[in-house]
Each structure stands twice: as C-alpha cells, then as structure tokens.
Protein backbone atom coordinates (compact mmCIF):
# COMPACT_ATOMS: atom_id res chain seq x y z
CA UNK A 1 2.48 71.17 0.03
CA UNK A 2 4.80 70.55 2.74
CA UNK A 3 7.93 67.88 2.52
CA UNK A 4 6.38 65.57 5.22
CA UNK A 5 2.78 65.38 2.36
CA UNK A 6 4.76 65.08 -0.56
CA UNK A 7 6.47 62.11 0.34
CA UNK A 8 3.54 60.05 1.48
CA UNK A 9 1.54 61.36 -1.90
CA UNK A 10 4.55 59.59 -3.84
CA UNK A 11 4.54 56.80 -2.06
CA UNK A 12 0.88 55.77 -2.51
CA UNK A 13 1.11 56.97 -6.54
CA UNK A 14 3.39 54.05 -6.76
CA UNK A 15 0.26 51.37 -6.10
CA UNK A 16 -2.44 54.14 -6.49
CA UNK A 17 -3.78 55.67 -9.40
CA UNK A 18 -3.67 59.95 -8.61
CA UNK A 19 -7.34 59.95 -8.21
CA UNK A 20 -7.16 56.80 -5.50
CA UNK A 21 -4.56 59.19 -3.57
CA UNK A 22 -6.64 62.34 -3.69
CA UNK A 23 -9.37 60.48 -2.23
CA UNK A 24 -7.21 58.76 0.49
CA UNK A 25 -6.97 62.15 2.60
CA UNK A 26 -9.81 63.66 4.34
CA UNK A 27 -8.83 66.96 5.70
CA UNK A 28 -6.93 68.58 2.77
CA UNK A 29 -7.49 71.10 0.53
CA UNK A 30 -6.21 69.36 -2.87
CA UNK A 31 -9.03 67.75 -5.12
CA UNK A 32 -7.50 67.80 -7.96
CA UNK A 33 -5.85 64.31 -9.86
CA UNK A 34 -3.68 66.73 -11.59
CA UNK A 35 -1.82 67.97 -8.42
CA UNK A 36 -0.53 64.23 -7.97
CA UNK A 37 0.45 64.06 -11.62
CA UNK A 38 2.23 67.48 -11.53
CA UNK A 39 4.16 66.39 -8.48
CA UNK A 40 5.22 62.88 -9.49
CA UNK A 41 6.66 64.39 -13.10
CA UNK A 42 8.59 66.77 -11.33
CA UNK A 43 10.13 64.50 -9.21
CA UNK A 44 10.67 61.58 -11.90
CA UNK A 45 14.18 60.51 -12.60
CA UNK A 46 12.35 58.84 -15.60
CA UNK A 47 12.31 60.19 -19.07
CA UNK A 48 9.24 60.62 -20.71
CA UNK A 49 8.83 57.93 -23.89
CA UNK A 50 7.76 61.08 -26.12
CA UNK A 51 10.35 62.01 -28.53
CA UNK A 52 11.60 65.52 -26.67
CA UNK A 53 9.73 68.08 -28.85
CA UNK A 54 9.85 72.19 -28.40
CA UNK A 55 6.48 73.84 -28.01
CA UNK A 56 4.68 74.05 -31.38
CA UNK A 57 1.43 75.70 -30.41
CA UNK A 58 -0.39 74.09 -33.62
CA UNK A 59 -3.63 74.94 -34.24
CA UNK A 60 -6.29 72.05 -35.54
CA UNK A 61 -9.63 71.63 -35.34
CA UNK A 62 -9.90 67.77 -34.47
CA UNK A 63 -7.47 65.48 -32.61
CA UNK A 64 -7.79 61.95 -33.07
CA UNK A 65 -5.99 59.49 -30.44
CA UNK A 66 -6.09 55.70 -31.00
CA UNK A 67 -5.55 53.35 -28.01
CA UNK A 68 -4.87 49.54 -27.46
CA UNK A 69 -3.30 46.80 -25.33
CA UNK A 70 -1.39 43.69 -25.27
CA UNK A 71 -0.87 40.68 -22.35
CA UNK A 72 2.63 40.40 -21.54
CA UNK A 73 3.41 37.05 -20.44
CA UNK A 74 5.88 36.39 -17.36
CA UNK A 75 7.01 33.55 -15.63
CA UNK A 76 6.40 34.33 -12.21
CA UNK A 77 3.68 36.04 -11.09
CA UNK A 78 0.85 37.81 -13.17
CA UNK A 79 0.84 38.82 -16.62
CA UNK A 80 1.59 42.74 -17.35
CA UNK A 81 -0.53 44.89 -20.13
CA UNK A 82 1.76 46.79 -22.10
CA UNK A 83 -0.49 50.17 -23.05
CA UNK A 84 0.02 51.63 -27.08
CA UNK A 85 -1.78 54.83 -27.94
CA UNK A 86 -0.70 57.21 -30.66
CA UNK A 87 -2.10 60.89 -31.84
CA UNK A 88 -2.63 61.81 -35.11
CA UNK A 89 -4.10 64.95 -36.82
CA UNK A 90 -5.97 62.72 -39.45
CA UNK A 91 -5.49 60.85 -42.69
CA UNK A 92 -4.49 62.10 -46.12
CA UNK A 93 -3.69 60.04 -49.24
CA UNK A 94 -0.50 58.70 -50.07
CA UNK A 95 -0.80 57.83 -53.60
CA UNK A 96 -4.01 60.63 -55.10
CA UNK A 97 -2.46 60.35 -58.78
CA UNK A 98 -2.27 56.44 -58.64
CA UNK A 99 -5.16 54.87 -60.76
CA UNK A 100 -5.20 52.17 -58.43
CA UNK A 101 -8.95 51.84 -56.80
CA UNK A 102 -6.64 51.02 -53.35
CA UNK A 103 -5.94 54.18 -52.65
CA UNK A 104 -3.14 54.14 -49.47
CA UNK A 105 -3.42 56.54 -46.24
CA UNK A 106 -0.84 57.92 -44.32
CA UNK A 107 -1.71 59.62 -40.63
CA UNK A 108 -0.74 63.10 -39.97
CA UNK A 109 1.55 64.42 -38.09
CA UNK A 110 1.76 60.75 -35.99
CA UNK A 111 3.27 60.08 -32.77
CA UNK A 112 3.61 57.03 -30.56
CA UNK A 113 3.60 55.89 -26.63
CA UNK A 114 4.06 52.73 -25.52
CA UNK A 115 4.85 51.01 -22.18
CA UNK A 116 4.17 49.54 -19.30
CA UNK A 117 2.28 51.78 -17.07
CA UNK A 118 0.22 50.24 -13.99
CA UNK A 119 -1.54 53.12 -13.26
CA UNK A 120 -3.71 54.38 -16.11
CA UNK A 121 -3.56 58.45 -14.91
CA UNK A 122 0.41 57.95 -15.43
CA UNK A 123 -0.04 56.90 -18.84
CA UNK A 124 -3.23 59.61 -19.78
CA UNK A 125 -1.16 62.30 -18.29
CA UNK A 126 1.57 61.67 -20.16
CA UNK A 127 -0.62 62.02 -23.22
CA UNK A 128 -2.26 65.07 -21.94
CA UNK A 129 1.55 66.56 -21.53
CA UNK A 130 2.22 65.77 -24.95
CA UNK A 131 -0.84 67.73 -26.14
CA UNK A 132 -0.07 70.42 -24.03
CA UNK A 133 3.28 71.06 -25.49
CA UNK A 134 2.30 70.84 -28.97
CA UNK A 135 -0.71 71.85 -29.60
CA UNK A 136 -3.01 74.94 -28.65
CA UNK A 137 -5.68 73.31 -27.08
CA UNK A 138 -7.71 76.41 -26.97
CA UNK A 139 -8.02 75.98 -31.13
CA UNK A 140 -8.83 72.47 -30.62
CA UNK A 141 -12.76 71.61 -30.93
CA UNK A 142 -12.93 68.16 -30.09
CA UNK A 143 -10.42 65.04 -29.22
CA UNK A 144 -11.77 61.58 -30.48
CA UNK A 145 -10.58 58.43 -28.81
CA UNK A 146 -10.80 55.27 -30.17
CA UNK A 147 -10.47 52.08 -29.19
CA UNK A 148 -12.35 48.90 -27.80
CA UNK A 149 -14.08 49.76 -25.05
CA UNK A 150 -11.48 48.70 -22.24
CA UNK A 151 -11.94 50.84 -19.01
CA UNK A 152 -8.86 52.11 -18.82
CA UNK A 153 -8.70 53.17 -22.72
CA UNK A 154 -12.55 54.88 -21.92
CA UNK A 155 -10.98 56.64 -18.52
CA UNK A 156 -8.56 58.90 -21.02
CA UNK A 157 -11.53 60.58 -22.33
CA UNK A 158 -12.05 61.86 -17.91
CA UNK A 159 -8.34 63.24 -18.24
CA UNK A 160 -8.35 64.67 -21.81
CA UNK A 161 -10.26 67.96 -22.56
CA UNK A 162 -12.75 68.07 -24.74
CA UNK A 163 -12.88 64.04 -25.62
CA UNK A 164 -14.90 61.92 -26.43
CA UNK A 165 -14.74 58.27 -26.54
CA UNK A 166 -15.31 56.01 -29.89
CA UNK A 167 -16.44 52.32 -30.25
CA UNK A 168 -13.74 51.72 -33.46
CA UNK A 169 -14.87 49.90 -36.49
CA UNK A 170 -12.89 46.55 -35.87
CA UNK A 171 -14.35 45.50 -32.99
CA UNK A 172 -18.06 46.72 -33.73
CA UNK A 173 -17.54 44.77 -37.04
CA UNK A 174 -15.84 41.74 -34.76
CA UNK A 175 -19.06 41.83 -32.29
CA UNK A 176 -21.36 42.57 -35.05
CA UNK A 177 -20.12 39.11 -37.25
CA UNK A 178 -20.25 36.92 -33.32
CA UNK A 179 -23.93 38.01 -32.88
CA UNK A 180 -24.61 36.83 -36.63
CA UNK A 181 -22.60 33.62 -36.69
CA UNK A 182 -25.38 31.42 -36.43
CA UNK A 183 -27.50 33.97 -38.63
CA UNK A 184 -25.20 35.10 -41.62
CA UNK A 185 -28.10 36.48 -43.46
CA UNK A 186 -28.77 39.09 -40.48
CA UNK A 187 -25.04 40.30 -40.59
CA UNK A 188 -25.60 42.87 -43.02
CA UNK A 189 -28.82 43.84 -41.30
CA UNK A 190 -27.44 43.85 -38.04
CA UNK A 191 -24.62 46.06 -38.93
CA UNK A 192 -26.84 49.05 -40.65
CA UNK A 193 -29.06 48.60 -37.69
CA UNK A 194 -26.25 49.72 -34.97
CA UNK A 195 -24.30 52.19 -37.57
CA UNK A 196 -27.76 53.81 -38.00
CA UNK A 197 -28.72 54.03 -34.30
CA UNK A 198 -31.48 51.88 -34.58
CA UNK A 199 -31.26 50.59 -30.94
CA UNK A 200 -34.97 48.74 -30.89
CA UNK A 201 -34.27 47.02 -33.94
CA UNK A 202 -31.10 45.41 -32.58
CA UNK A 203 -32.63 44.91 -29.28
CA UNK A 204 -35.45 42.96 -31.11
CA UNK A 205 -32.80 41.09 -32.86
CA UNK A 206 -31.25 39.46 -29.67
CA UNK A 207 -34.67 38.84 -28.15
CA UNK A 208 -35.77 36.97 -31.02
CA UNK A 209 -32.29 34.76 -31.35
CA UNK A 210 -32.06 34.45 -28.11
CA UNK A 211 -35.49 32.87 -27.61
CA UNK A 212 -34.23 30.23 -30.33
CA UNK A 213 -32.88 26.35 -29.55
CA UNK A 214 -29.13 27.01 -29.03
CA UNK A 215 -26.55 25.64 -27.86
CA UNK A 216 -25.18 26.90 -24.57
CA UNK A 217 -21.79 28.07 -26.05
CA UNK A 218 -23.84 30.27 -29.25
CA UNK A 219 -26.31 31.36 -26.08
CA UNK A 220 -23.38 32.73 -24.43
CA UNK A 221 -21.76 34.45 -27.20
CA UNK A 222 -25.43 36.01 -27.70
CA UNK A 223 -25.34 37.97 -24.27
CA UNK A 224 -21.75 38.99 -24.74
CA UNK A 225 -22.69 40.37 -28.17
CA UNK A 226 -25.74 42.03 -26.63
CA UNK A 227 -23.94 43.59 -23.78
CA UNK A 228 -21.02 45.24 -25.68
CA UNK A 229 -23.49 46.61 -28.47
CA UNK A 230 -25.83 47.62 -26.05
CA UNK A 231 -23.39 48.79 -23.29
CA UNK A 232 -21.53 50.61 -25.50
CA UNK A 233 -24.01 52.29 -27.32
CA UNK A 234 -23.56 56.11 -26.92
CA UNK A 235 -19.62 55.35 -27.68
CA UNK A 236 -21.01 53.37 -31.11
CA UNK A 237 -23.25 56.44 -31.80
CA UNK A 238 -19.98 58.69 -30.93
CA UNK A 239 -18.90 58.02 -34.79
CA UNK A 240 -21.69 60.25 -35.86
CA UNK A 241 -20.29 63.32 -34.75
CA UNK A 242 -18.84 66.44 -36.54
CA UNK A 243 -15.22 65.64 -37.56
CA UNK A 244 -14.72 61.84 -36.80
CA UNK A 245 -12.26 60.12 -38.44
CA UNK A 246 -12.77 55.92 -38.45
CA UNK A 247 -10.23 54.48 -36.57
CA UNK A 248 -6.98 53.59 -38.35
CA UNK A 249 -6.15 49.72 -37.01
C-alpha cells in the first residue's frame, strides 16, 4: 500500500470504523477490515491496555468473553460509552472443601479491557490480538460471547473466529420479570418457556396480555419485552450449546 493510501486510510479510521473505510474505496484491491486494523496498530503511538504478555500458545477447548458498557457523562457535548470486556477460560470453585451450600467461583485464567473506544473494530481487534498471542486458536472449538444484546457487543462475534453470541442470564431474567410484572404468576412459566425454546408458547403469552385492558405505560413495556425475547431469540437459544458457561455478572 503506497504512502499517499496509507495516510488517507488513517485518517478516515479516526471517524470510521475499518469496515466503513474498506467500503469507502471503489477501485482497490483490499477487502479485508483486518488490513485497516493491521495498519493502524502498527502505526499507533498508543499502548495497548492488555497487560504485555509473551506468546503462550495455550490450548483450550472453549473461550468465554463477557462484554458490557457504561454512559460516561460530560459537560459539554455528548455522553461517551466506556466499553469493559474480559476473557476467561471458565469457572472453578474457590472453596470445594467448605460445607457451606454457597459454594464461591473464581474465573480462569481472567483478563480485562476497558476504555473508551469510538470505533467498535478498534476495541474487537484488540481482543482478537490478545487471543492471538495467547492462545492457539487452532485448539480452540468455540468462543462464547456474552452480554446484552447491544450491537456493538453482538458485532465482536463478526471479528472473532469461531464465536458465537449469548443472550446472558441477567438480562433474560431482567426482561423475563418486565413481561410478568403485571402477571407474577406467569414469571416462572414464562421463564421455562424461553430457557426451553418454546417460542409459540411465549409468543401466545404476549398475544394474550397484550390483548388485555392496560395501561399505556405496562402496554409499552409489553412490546419491548416481546421484541428483545423474540429478537433475540437464536442468541437466547445460543446457551444450549456444547460447552457454555452462564455468564459470570
């Protein structure tokens, strides 16, 4: 890539995401996100947030990465969203001799990012780096991502090999309590319904309360219930595969 193209790729990957800047040129050979990614790292005066680690080339079955967000408040201008994921090998108990029914989990092998990063690629690829280095991916048969269904939490699973994306447990059970608010009886119901796949059942379920007297506050939380259960179903049904590992927060 000549000097004149690398400099205007750089310059758009500062308010595009790599993807956005691949796509912004017509008559070029390069398709490929990565090529963006691999030539804004090497010309980052930035240090990566990862803890510098040598090349481990560990070899594990399942991967299990866990994503969220919070709204940073400024006083001028918009808020920012300040991006946490961490990987993790798995869980193992803390305390196995304790007679304690609460037994305590620790993850394996944990490691942290966090930061501000307005372009989601950055912030995947940096991930993606971090796997690279320490793991042999070749061993590894599946990466589960968790989270809440955010687009730019589901858009790691495009990036990372082998993923797939994961609907975790406190925010079905958040959604799952909403829909039933005005129905606590159906709660328990509800919930087997959607942890069992039983998609007609739960569609039944918000054509029936929804045809009820309501006000228009409970009517609204109704069709956001039904839209995240429903919208998100293959990611609910995601928990049933080989190896998952319920999300940790």
């Amino acid at each position: 890539i000549d000097t004149g193209l690398q400099a205007d790729m750089l310059t758009k990957a500062k308010e595009m995401s790599y993807e956005q800047v691949v796509q912004s040129y017509e008559n070029i050979s390069i398709r490929s996100r990565s090529t963006i990614k691999n030539l804004v790292h090497q010309t980052s005066m930035e240090d990566s947030n990862w803890p510098k680690l040598q090349p481990e080339n560990r070899k594990v079955r399942f991967l299990y990465i866990e994503a969220d967000e919070d709204h940073v408040h400024q006083q001028k201008g918009k808020g920012l969203i300040m991006k946490l994921a961490y990987v993790h090998e798995g869980k193992r108990v803390v305390n196995p001799a304790s007679k304690s029914k609460q037994k305590r989990n620790e993850l394996i092998e944990a490691q942290y990012l966090s930061g501000l990063y307005p372009q989601n690629d950055d912030f995947w690829f940096e991930i993606l780096d971090y796997l690279e280095t320490r793991y042999d991916l070749d061993s590894v048969e599946r990466i589960f991502l968790s989270g809440d269904g955010a687009p730019w939490i589901q858009a790691g699973a495009e990036i990372l090999p082998k993923c797939v994306f994961v609907i975790d447990g406190y925010h079905l059970s958040k959604y799952i309590k909403a829909a039933t608010g005005a129905y606590p009886g159906e709660e328990s119901r509800l919930k087997r319904a959607v942890y069992s796949g039983n998609r007609d059942w739960v569609e039944a379920y918000f054509d029936t309360v929804e045809g009820n007297d309501h006000t228009l506050a409970e009517r609204k939380r109704f069709a956001s219930c039904r839209t995240y259960l429903l919208g998100n179903w293959a990611e609910i049904q995601n928990r049933h595969l080989p190896g998952y590992v319920e999300c940790s927060a």
